[in-house]
N, C-alpha and C. Protein backbone atom coordinates (compact mmCIF):
# COMPACT_ATOMS: atom_id res chain seq x y z
N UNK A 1 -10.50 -2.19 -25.14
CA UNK A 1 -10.17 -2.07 -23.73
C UNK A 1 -9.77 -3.46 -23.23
N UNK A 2 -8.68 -3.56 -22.67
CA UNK A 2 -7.97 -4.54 -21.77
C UNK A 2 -8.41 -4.67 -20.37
N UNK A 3 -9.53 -5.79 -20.01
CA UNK A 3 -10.11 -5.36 -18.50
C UNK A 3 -9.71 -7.00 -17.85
N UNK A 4 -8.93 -6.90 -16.08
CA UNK A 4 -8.99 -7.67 -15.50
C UNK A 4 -10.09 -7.45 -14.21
N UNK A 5 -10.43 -8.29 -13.83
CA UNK A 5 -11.30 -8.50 -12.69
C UNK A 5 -11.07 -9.36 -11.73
N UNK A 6 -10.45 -9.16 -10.86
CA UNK A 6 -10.29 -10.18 -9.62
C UNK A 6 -11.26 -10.53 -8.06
N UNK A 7 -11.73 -11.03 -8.20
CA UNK A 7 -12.63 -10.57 -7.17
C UNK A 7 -12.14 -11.23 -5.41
N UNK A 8 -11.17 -11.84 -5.46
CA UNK A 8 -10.45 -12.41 -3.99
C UNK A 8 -9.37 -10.86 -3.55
N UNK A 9 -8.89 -10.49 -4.84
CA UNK A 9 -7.86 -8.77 -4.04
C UNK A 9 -8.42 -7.94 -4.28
N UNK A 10 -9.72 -7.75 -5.18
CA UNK A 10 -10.75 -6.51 -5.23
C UNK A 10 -10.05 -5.89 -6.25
N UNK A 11 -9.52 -6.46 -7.43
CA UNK A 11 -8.83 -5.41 -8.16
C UNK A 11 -9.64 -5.43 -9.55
N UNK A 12 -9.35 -4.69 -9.99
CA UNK A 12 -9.54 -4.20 -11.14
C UNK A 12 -8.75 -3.36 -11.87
N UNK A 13 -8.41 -3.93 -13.39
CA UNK A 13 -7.35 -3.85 -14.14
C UNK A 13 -7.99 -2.90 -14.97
N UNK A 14 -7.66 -2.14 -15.74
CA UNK A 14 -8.02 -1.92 -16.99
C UNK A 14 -6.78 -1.08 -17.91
N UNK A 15 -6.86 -1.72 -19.16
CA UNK A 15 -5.53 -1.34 -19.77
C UNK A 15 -4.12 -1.28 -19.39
N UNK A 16 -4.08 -2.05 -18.24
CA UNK A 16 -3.22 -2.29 -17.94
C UNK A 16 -2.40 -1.41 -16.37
N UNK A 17 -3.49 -0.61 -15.94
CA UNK A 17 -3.19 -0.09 -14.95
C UNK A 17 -4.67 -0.44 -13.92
N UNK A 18 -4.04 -1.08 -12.72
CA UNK A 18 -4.59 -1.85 -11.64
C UNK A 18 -4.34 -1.18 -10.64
N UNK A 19 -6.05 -1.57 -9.76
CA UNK A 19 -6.27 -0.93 -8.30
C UNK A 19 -6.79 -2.31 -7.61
N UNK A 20 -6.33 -2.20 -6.59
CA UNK A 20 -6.00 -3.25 -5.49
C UNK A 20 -7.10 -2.80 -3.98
N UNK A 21 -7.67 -3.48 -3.74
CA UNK A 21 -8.15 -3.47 -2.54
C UNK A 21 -9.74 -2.62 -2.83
N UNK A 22 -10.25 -3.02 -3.61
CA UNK A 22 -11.38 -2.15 -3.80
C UNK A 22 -12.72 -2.18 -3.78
N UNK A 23 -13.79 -1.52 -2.92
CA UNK A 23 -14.69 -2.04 -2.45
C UNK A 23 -15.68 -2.59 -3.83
N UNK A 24 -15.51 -3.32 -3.80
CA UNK A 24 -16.58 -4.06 -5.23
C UNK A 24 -18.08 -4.43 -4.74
N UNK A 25 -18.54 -4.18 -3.57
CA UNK A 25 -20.00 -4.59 -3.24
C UNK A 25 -20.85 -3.74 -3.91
N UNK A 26 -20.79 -2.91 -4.75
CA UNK A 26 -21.73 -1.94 -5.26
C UNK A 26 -21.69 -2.28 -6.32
N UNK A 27 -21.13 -3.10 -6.94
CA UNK A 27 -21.28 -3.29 -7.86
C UNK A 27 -21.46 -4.76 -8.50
N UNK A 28 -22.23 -5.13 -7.60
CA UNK A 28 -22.70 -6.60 -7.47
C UNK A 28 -22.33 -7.35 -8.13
N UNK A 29 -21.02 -8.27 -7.84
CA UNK A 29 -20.53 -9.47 -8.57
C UNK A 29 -20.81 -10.20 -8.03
N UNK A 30 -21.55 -11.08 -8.89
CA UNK A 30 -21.70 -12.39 -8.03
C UNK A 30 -20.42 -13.22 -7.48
N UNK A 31 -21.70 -14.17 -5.90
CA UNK A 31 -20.29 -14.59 -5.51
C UNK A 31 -19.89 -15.67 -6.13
N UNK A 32 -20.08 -16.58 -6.99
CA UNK A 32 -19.21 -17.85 -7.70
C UNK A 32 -18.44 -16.89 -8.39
N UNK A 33 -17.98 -15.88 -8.71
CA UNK A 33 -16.85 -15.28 -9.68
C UNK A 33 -15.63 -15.04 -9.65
N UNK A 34 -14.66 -15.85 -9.62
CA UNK A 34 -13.31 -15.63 -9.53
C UNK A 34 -12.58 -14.45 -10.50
N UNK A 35 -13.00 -14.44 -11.34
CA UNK A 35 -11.95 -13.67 -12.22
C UNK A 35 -12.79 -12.86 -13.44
N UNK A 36 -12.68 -11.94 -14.26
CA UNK A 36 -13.11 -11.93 -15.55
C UNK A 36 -12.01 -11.40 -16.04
N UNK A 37 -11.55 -11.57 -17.63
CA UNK A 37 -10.88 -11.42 -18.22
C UNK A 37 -11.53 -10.69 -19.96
N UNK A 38 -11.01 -9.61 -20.23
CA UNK A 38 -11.94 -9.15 -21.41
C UNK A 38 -10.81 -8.12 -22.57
N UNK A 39 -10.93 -8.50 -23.85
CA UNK A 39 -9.88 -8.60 -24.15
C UNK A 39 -10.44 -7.67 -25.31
N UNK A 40 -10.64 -6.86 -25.43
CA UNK A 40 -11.10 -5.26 -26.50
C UNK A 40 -12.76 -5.96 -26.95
N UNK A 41 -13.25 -7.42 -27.29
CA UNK A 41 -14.45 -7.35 -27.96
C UNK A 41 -14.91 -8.77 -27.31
N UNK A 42 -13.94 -9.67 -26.45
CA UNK A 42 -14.53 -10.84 -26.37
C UNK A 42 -13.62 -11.04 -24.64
N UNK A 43 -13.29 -12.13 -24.67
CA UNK A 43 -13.25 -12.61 -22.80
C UNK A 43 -13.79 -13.70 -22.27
N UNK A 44 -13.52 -14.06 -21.27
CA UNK A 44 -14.20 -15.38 -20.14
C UNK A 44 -14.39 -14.64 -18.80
N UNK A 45 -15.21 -15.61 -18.17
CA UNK A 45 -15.11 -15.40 -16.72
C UNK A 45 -14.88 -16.87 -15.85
N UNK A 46 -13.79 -16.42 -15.12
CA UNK A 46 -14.00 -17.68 -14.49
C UNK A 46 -14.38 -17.97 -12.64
N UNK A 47 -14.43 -19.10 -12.75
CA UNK A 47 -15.35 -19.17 -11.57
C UNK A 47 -14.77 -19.93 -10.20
N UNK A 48 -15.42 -19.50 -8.89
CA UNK A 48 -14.70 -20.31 -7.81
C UNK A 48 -14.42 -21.70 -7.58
N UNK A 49 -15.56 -22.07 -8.51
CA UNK A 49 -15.75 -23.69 -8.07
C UNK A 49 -14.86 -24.16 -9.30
N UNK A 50 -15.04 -25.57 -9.69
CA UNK A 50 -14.77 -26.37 -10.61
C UNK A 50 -15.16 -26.18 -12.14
N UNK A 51 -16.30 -24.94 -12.17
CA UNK A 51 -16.59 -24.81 -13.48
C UNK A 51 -16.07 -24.48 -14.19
N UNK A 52 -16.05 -24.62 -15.65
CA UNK A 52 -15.38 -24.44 -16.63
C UNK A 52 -15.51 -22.99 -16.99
N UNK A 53 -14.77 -22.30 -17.62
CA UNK A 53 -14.42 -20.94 -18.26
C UNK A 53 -15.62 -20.73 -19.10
N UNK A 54 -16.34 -19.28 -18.88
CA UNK A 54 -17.62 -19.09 -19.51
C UNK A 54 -17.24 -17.90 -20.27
N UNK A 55 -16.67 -18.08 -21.76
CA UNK A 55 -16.49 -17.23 -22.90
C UNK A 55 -17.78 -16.27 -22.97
N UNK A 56 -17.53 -15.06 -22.86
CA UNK A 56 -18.46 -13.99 -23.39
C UNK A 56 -18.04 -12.98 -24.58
N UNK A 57 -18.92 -12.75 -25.13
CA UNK A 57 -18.91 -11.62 -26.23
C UNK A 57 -19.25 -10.44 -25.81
N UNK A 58 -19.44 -9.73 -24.58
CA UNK A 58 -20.06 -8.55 -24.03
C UNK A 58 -20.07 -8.66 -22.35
N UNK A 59 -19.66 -7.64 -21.87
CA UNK A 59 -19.45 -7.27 -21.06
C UNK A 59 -21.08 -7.83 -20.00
N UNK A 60 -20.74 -8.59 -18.93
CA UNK A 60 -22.10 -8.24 -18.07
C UNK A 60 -22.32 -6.42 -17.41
N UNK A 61 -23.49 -6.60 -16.73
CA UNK A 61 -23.54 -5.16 -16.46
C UNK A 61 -22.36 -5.32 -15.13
N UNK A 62 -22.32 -6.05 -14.13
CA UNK A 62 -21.64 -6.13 -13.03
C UNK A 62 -20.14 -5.66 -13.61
N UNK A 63 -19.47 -6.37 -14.85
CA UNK A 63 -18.24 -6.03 -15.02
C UNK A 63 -18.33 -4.32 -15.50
N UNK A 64 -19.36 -4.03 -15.82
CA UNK A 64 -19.85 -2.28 -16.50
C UNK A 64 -19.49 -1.36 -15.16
N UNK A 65 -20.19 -2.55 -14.46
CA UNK A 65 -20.05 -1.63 -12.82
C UNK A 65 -18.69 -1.07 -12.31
N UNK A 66 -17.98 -2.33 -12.78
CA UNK A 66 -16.56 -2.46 -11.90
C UNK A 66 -15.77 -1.46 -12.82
N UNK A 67 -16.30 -1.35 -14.15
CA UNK A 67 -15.13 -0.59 -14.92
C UNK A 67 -15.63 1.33 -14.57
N UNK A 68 -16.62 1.26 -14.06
CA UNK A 68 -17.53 2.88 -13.75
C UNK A 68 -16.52 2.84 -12.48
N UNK A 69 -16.40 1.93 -11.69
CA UNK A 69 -15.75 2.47 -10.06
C UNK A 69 -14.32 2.33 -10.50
N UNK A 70 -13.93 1.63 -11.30
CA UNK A 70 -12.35 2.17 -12.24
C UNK A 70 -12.48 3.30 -12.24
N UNK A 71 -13.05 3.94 -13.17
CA UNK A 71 -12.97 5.41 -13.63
C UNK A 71 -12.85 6.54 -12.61
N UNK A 72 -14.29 6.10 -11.37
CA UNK A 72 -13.96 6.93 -10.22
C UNK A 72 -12.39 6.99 -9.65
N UNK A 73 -12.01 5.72 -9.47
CA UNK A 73 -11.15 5.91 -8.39
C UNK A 73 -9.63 6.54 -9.37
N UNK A 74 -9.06 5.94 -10.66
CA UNK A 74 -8.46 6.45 -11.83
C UNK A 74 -8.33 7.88 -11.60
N UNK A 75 -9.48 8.53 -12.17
CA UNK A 75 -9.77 10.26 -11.87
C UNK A 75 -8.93 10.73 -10.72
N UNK A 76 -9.28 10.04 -9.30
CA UNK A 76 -8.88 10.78 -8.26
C UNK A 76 -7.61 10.63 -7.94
N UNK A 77 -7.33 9.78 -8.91
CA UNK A 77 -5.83 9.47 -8.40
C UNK A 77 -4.63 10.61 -9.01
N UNK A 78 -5.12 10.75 -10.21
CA UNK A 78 -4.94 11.92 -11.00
C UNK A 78 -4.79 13.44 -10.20
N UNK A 79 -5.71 13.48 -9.80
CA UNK A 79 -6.27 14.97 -8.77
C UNK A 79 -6.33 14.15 -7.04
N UNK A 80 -4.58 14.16 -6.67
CA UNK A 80 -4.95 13.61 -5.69
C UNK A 80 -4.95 15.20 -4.80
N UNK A 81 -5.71 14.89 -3.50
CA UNK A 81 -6.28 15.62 -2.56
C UNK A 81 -4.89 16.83 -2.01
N UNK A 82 -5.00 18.09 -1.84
CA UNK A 82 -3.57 18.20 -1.39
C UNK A 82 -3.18 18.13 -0.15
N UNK A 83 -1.91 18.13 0.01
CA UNK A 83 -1.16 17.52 1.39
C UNK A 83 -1.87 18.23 3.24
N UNK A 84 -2.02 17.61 3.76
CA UNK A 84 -2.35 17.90 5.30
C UNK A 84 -1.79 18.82 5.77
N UNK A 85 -1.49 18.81 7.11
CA UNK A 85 -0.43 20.37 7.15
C UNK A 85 0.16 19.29 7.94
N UNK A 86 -0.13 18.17 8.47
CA UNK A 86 1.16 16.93 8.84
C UNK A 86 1.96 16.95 8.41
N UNK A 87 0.85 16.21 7.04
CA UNK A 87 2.21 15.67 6.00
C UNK A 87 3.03 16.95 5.53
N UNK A 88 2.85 18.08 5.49
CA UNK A 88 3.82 19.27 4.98
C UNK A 88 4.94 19.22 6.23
N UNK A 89 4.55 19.07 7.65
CA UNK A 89 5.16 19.53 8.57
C UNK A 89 5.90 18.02 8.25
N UNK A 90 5.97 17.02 7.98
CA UNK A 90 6.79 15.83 8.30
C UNK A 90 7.56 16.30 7.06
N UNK A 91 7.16 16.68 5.84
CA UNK A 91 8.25 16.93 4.44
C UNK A 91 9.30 17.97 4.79
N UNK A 92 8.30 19.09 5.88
CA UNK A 92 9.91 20.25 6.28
C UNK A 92 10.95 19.43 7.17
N UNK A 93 10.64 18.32 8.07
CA UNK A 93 11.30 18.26 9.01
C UNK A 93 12.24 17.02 8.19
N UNK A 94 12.16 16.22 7.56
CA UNK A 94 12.62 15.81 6.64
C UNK A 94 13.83 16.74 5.82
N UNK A 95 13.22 17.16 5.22
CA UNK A 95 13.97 18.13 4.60
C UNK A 95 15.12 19.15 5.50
N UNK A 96 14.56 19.25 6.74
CA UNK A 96 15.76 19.80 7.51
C UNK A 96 16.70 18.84 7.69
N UNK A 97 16.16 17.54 8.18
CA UNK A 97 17.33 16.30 8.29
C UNK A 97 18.27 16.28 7.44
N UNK A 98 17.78 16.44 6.12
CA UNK A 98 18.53 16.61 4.94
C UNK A 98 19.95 17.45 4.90
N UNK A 99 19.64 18.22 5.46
CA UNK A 99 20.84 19.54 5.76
C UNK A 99 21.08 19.56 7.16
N UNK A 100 20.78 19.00 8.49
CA UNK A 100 21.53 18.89 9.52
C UNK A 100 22.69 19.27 9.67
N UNK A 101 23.98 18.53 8.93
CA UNK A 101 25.10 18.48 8.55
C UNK A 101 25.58 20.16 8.27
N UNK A 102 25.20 20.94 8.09
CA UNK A 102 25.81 21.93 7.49
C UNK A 102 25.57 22.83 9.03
N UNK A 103 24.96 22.84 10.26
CA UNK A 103 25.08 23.11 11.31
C UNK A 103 25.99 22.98 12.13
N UNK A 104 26.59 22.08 11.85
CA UNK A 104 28.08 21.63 12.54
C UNK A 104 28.94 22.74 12.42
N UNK A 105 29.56 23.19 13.34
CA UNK A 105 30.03 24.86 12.90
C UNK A 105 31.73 24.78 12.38
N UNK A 106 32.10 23.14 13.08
CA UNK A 106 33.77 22.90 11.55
C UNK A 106 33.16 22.69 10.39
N UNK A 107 32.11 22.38 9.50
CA UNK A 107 32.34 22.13 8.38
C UNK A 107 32.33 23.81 7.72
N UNK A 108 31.87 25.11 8.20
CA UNK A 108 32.27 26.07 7.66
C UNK A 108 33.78 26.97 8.26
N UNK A 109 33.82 25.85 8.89
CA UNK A 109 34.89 26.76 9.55
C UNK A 109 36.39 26.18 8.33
N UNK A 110 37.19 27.37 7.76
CA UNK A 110 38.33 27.53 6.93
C UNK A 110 39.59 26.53 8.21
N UNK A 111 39.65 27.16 9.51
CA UNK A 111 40.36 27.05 10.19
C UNK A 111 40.29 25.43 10.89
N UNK A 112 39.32 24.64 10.80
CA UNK A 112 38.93 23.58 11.10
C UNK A 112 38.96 22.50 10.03
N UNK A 113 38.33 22.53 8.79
CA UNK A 113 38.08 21.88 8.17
C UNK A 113 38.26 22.61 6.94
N UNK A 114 39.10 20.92 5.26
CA UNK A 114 39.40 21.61 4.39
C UNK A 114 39.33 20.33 3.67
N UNK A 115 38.50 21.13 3.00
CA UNK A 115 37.60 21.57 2.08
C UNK A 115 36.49 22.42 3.30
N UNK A 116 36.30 23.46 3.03
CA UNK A 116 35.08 24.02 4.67
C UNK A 116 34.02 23.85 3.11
N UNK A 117 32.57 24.41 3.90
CA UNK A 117 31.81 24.76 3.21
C UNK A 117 31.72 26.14 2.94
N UNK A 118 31.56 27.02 2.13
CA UNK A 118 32.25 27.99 1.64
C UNK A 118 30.60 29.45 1.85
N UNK A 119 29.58 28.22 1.52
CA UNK A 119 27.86 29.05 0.95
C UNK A 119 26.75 28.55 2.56
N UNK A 120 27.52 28.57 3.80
CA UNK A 120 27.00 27.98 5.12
C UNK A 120 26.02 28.84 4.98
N UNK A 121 26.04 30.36 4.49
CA UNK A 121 24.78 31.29 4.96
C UNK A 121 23.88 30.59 3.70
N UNK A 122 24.00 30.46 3.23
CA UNK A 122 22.94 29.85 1.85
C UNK A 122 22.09 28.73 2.65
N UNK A 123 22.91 27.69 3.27
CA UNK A 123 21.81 26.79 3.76
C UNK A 123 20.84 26.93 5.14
N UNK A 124 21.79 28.35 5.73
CA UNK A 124 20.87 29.15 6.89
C UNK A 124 19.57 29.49 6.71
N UNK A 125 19.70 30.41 5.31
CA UNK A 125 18.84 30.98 4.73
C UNK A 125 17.76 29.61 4.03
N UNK A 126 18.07 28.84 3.60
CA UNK A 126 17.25 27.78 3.13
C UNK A 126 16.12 27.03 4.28
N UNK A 127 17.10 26.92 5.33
CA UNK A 127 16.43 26.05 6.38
C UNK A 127 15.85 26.92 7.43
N UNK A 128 16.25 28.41 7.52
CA UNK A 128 15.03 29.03 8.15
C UNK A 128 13.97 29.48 7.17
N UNK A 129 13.83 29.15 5.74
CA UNK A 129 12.45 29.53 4.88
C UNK A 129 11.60 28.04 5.50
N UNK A 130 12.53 26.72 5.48
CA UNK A 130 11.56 25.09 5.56
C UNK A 130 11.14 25.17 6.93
N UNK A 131 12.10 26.08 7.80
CA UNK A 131 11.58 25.41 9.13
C UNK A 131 10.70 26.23 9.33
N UNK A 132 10.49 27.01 8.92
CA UNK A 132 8.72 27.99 9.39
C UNK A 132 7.96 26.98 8.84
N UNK A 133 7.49 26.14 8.10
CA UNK A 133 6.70 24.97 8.10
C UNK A 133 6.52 23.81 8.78
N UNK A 134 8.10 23.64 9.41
CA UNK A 134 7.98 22.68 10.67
C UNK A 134 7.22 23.27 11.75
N UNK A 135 7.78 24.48 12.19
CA UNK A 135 6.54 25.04 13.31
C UNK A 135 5.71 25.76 12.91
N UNK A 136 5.30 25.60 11.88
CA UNK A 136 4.12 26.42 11.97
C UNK A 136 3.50 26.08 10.44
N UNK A 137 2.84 24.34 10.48
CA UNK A 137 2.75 23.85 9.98
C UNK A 137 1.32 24.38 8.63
N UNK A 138 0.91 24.24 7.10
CA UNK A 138 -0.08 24.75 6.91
C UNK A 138 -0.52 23.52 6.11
N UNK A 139 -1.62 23.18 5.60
CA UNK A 139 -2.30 22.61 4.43
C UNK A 139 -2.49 23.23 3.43
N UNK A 140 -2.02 22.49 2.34
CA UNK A 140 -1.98 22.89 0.92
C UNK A 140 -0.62 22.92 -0.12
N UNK A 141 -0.87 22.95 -1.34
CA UNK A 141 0.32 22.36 -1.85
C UNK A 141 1.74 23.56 -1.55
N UNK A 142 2.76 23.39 -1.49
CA UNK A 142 4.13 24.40 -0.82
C UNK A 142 4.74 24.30 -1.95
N UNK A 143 5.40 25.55 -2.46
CA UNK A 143 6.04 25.65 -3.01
C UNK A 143 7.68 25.73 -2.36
N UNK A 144 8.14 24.21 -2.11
CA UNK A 144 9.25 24.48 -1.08
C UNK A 144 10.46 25.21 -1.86
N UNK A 145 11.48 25.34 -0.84
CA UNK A 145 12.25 26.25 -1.52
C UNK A 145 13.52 25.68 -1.86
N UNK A 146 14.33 25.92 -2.43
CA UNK A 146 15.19 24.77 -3.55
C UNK A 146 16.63 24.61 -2.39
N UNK A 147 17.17 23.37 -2.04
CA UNK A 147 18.46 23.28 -1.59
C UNK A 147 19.62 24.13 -2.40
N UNK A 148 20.38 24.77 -1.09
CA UNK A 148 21.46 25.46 -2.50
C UNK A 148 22.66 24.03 -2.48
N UNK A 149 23.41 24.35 -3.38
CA UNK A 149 24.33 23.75 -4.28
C UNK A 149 25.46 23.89 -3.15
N UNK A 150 26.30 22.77 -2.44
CA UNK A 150 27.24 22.60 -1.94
C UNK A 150 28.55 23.52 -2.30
N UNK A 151 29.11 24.31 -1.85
CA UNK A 151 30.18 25.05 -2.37
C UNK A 151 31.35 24.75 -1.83
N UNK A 152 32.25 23.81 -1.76
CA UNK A 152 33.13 23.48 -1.03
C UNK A 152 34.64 24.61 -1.36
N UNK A 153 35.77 24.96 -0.64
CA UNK A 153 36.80 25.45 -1.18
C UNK A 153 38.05 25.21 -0.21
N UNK A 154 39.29 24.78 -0.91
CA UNK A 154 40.36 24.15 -0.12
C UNK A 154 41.02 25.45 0.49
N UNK A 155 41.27 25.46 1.22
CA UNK A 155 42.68 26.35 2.16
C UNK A 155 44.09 25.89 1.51
């Protein structure tokens, strides 16, 4: 195992994937500890002041600590929580922005515009399935529903 320890950004490395900002008081590092560094069987730690680099062969328990609240926070990141019914309602309204444009009533119009859009009821049908989530917002993961495919055709 590849473990960094920072204790001024609260991070903690391990194998090469790092978390930033993390409450480390539970897991009591002392405060002269700037850094630890641990490299599959051996490592240093180094320190705030002027002292020199203190080579270890084994993990203290404090760095044991920091690599246990790795694991917690790792896990959850994995299984993150699912979406609010905010954040769903900000992804529909988004997603309507997305297609705005096809409301404009020359871009389906043959007689107006050429190239028109040819599939206007397709994105009707799309954006009244998203916008029942803008108003009427829910929590939990959405299976949103797929943009159709631009169909343009010349006159």
């Amino acid at each position: 195992m590849r473990l960094t320890i920072v204790t001024e950004t609260s991070s903690v490395g391990k194998d090469e994937i790092f978390f930033n900002g993390l409450d480390l008081s539970p897991c009591n590092v002392p405060l002269n500890i700037w850094a630890l560094q641990w490299y599959d069987t051996y490592g240093h730690i180094e320190f705030v002041d002027t002292s020199p680099n203190e080579a270890i062969t084994e993990l203290p328990d404090w760095a044991n600590n920091c690599v246990a609240l790795w694991d917690v926070v790792y896990e959850e990141s994995l299984n993150p929580p699912p979406p609010t019914a905010e954040l769903n309602k900000l992804t529909a309204v988004t997603l309507l922005q997305g297609t705005d444009w096809t409301t404009i009533p020359d871009v389906a119009d043959p007689t107006k515009s050429n190239p028109y859009l040819a599939n206007a009821a397709d994105f009707v049908a799309y954006r009244n399935a998203v916008r029942q989530y803008a108003i009427y917002p829910v929590a939990g993961n959405i299976n949103w529903p797929t943009p159709p495919q631009e169909t343009w055709v010349s006159v």
